[in-house]
Protein backbone atom coordinates (compact mmCIF):
# COMPACT_ATOMS: atom_id res chain seq x y z
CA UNK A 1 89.69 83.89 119.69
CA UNK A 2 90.14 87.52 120.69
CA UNK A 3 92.77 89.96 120.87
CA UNK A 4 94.43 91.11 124.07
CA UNK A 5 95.45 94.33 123.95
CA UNK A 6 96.87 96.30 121.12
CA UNK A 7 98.93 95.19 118.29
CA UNK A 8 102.36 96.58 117.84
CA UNK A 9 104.35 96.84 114.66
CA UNK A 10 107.95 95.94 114.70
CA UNK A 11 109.52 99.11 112.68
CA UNK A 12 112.85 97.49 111.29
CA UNK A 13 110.13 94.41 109.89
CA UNK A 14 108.20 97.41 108.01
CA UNK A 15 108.72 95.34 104.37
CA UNK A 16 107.10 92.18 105.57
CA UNK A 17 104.25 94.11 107.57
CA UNK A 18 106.00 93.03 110.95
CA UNK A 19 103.61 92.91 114.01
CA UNK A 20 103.24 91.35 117.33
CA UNK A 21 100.16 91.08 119.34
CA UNK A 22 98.62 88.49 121.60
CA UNK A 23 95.86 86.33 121.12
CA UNK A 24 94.06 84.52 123.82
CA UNK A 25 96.62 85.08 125.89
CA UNK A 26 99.59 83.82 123.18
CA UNK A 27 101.85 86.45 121.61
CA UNK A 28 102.23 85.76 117.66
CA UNK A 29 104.86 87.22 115.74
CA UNK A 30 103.03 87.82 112.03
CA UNK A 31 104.64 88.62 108.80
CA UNK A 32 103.70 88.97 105.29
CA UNK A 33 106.22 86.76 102.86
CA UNK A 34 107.45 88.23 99.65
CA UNK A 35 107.35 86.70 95.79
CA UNK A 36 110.51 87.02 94.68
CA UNK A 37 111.66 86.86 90.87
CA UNK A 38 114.36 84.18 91.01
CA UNK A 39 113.12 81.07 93.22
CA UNK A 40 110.04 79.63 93.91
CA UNK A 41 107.99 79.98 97.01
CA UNK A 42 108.19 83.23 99.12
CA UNK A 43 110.29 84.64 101.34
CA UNK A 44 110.20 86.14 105.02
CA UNK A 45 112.56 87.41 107.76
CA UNK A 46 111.60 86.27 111.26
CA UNK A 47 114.96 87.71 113.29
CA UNK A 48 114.49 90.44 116.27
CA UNK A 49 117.14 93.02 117.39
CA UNK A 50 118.01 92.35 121.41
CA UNK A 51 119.81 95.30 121.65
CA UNK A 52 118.77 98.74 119.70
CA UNK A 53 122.13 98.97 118.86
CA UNK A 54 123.50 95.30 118.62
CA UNK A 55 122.92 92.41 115.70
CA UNK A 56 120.03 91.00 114.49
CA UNK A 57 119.74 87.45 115.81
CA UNK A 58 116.88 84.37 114.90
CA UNK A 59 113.93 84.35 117.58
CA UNK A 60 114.67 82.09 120.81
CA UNK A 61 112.53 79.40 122.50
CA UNK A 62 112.73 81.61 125.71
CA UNK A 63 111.58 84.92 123.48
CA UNK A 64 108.09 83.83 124.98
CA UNK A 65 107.15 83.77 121.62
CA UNK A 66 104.14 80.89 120.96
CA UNK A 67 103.42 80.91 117.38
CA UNK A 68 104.49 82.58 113.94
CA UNK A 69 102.15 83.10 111.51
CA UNK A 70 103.29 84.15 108.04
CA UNK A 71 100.65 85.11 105.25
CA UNK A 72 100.62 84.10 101.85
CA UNK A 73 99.61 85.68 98.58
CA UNK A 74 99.65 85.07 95.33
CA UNK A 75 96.75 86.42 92.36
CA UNK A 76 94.31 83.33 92.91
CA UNK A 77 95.16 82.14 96.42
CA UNK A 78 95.89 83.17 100.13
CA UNK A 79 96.44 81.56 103.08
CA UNK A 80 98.59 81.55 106.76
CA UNK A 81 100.96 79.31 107.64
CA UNK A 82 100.49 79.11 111.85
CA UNK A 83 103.87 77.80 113.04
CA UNK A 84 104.80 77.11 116.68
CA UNK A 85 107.28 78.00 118.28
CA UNK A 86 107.81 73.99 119.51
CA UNK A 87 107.68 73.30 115.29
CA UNK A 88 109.98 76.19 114.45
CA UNK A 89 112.68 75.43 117.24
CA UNK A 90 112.74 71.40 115.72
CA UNK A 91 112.97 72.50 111.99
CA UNK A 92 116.28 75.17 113.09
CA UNK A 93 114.18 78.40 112.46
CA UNK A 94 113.73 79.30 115.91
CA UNK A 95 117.15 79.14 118.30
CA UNK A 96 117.51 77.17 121.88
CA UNK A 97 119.50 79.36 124.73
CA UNK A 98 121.17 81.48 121.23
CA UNK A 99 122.13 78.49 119.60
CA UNK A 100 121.38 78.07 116.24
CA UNK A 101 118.01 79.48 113.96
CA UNK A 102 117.88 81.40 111.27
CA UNK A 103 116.55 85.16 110.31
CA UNK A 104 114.75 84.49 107.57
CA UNK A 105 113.47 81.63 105.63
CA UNK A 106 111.49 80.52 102.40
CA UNK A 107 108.07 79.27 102.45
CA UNK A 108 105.97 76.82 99.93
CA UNK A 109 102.13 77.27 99.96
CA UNK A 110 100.48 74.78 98.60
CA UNK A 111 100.38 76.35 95.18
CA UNK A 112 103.99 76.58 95.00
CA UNK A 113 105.48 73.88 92.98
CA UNK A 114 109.58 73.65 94.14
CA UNK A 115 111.74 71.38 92.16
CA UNK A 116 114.80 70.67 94.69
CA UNK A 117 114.44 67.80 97.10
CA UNK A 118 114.80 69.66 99.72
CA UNK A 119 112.00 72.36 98.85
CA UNK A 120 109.69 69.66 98.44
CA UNK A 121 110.45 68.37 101.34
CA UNK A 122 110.53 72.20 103.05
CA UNK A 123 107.15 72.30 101.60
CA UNK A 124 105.37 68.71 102.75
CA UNK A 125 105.79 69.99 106.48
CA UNK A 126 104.97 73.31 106.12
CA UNK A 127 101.80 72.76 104.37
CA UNK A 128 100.57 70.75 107.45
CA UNK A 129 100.80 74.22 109.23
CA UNK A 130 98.50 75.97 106.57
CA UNK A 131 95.62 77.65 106.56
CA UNK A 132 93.66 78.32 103.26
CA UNK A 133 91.28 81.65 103.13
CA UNK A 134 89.32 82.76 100.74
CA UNK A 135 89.83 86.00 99.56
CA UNK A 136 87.80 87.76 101.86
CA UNK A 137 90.19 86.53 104.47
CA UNK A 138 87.72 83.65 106.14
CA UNK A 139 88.78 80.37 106.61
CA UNK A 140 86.93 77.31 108.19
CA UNK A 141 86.82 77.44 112.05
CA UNK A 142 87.56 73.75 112.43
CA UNK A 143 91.04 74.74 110.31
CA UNK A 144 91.92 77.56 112.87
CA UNK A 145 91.52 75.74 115.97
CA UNK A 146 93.54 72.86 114.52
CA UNK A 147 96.51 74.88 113.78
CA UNK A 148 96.19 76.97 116.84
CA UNK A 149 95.52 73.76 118.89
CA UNK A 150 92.58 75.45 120.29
């Protein structure tokens, strides 16, 4: 896999290290997800501004966008989730022609241990989309070109 071209950071996306850069010829939207203090799991934005001066609005299908990857820390563990765009559209992140999405959403790594149904089940098919690293930031080949269906 190699990178084409330069990365660019998204400035509004600053707190979840927002970037966008292409990769083998795919453009991936990357964020960093957040701990926070009162639920479990983390949690991410994933919107985009169309208009400097308009409203914030989910990604689209027809953003060109081809996968969303959203890193994952905690003390003992790291990891990526590598979601498509195909995956996020049929789960309501992503929008179809503006309709529908969301701007932000909670992930479950594997560590994570929700207690609401719908967390768990949040979590079962996101963690088919993961990627475990160790914490120099390697992770098994085979794993990679699985979740990028390379």
């Amino acid at each position: 896999m190699k990178l084409t071209g330069d990365p660019w950071r998204e400035a509004e996306g600053a707190d979840y290290s927002a970037l966008r850069f292409e990769l083998d010829g795919r453009l991936i939207v990357y964020r960093v997800a957040k701990t926070t203090s009162k639920k479990t799991g983390q949690f991410v934005t994933v919107w985009k501004r169309p208009a400097p001066d308009g409203p914030i609005a989910p990604l689209d299908a027809d953003d060109g966008v081809d996968f969303v990857v959203v890193s994952a820390f905690c003390p003992n563990h790291c990891g990526q989730f590598v979601f498509s765009s195909v995956l996020l559209v049929s789960h309501g992140v992503m929008s179809r022609q503006a309709q529908g999405g969301k701007r932000a959403l909670r992930v479950y790594p594997p560590w994570s241990q929700p207690a609401s149904k719908q967390a768990v089940n949040t979590q079962r098919w996101q963690c088919r989309h993961f990627l475990p690293m160790a914490v120099d930031g390697t992770a098994k080949p085979a794993d990679v070109r699985r979740l990028f269906k390379l």
